[in-house]
C-alpha atoms as a PDB file:
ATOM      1  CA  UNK A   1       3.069  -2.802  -5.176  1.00  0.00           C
ATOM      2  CA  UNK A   2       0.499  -4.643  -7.352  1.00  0.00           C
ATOM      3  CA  UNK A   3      -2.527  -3.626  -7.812  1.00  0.00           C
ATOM      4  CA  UNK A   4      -4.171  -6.678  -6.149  1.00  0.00           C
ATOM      5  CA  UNK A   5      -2.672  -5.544  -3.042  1.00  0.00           C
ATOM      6  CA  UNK A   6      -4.642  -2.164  -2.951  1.00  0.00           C
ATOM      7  CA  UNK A   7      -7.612  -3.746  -3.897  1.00  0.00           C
ATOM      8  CA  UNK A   8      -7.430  -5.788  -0.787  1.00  0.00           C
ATOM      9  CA  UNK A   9      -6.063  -3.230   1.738  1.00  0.00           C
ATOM     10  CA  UNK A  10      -9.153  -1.144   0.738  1.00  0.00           C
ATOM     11  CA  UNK A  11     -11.683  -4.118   1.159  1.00  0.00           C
ATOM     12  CA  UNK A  12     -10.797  -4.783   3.966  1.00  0.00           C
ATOM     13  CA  UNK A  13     -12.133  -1.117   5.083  1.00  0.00           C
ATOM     14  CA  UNK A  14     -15.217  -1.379   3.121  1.00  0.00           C
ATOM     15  CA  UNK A  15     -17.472  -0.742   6.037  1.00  0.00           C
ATOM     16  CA  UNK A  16     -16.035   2.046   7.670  1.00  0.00           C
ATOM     17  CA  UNK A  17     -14.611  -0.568  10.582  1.00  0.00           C
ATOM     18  CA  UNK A  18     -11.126  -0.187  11.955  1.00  0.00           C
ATOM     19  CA  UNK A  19      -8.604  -3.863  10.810  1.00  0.00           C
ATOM     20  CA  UNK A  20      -8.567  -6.303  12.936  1.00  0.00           C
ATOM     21  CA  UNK A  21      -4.293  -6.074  14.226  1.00  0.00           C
ATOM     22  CA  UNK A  22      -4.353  -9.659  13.057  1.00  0.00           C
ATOM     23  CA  UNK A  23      -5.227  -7.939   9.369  1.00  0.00           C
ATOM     24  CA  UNK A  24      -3.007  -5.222   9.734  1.00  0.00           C
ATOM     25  CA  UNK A  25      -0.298  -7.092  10.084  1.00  0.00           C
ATOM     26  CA  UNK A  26      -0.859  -9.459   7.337  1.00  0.00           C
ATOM     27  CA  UNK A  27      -1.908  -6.438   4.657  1.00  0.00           C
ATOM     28  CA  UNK A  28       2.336  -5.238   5.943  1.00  0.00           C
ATOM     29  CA  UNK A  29       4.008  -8.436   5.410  1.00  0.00           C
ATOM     30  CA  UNK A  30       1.834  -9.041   2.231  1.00  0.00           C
ATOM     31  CA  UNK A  31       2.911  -5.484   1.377  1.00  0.00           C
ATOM     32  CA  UNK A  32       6.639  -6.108   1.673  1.00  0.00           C
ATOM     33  CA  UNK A  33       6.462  -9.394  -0.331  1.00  0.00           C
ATOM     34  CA  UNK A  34       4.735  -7.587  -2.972  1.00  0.00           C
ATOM     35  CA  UNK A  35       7.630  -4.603  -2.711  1.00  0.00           C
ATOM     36  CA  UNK A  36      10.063  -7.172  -2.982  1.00  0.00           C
ATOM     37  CA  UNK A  37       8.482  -8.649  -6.360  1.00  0.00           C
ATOM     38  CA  UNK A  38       7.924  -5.421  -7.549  1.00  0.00           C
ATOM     39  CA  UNK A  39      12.027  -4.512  -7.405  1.00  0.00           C
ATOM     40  CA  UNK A  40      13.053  -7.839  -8.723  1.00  0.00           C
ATOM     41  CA  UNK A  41      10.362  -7.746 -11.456  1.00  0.00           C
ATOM     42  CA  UNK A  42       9.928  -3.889 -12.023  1.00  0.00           C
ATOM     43  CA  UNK A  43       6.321  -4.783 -12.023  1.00  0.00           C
ATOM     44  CA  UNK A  44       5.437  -1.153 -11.087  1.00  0.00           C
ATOM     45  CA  UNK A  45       7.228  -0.135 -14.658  1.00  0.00           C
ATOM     46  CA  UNK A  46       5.257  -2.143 -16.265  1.00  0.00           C
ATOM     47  CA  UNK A  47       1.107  -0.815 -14.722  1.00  0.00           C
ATOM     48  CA  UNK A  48      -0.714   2.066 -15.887  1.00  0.00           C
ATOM     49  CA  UNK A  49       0.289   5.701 -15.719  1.00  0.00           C
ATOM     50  CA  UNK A  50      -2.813   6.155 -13.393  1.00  0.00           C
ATOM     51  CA  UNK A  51      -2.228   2.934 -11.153  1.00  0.00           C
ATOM     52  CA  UNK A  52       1.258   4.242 -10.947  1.00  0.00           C
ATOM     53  CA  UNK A  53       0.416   7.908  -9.963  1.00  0.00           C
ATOM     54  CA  UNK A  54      -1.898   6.429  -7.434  1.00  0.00           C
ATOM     55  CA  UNK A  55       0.591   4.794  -5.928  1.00  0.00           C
ATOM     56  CA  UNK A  56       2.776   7.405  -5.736  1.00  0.00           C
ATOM     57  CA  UNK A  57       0.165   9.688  -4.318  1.00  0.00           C
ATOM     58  CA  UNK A  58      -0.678   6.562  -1.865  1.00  0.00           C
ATOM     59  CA  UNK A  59       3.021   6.488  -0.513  1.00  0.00           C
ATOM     60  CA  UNK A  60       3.132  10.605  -1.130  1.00  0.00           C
ATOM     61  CA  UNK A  61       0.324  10.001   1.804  1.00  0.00           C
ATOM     62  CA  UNK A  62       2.147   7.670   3.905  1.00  0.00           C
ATOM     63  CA  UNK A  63       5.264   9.818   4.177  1.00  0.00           C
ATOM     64  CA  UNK A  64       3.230  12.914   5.346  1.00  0.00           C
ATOM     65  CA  UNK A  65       1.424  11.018   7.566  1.00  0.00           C
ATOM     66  CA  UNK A  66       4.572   9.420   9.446  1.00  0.00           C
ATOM     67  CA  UNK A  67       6.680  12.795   9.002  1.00  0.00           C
ATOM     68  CA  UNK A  68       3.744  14.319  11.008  1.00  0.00           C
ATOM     69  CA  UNK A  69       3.833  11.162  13.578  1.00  0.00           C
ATOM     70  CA  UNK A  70       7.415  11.886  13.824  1.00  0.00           C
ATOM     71  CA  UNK A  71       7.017  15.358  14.759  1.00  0.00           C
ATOM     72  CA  UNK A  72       4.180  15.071  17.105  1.00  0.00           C
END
């Protein structure tokens, strides 16, 4: 996922606010597009060791949080 991406996801939640569902839903489709790049270019090879431990902390998060959803 570029980096662009997070920068916008977390902008988006500057003020504390919930998303709008209307922004939600464009922050997952812009997500998969970027996945998508990302395999066909192996963009995420190519970033930062620290962008690229953040994002694996960021989907580390993600997975917790649904396993938990799951469970519950």
């Amino acid at each position: 996922m570029p980096l662009a991406v997070l920068v916008v996801l977390e902008a988006t939640n500057k003020g504390g606010s919930m998303a709008t569902a209307k922004q939600s839903a464009a922050a997952r489709r812009n997500i998969k597009k970027a996945a998508r790049a990302a395999r066909s270019k192996r963009t995420i090879a190519h970033l930062p060791k620290k962008v690229r431990t953040a994002l694996g902390k960021q989907a580390a998060k993600v997975a917790l949080q649904k396993r938990s959803r799951r469970a519950a």
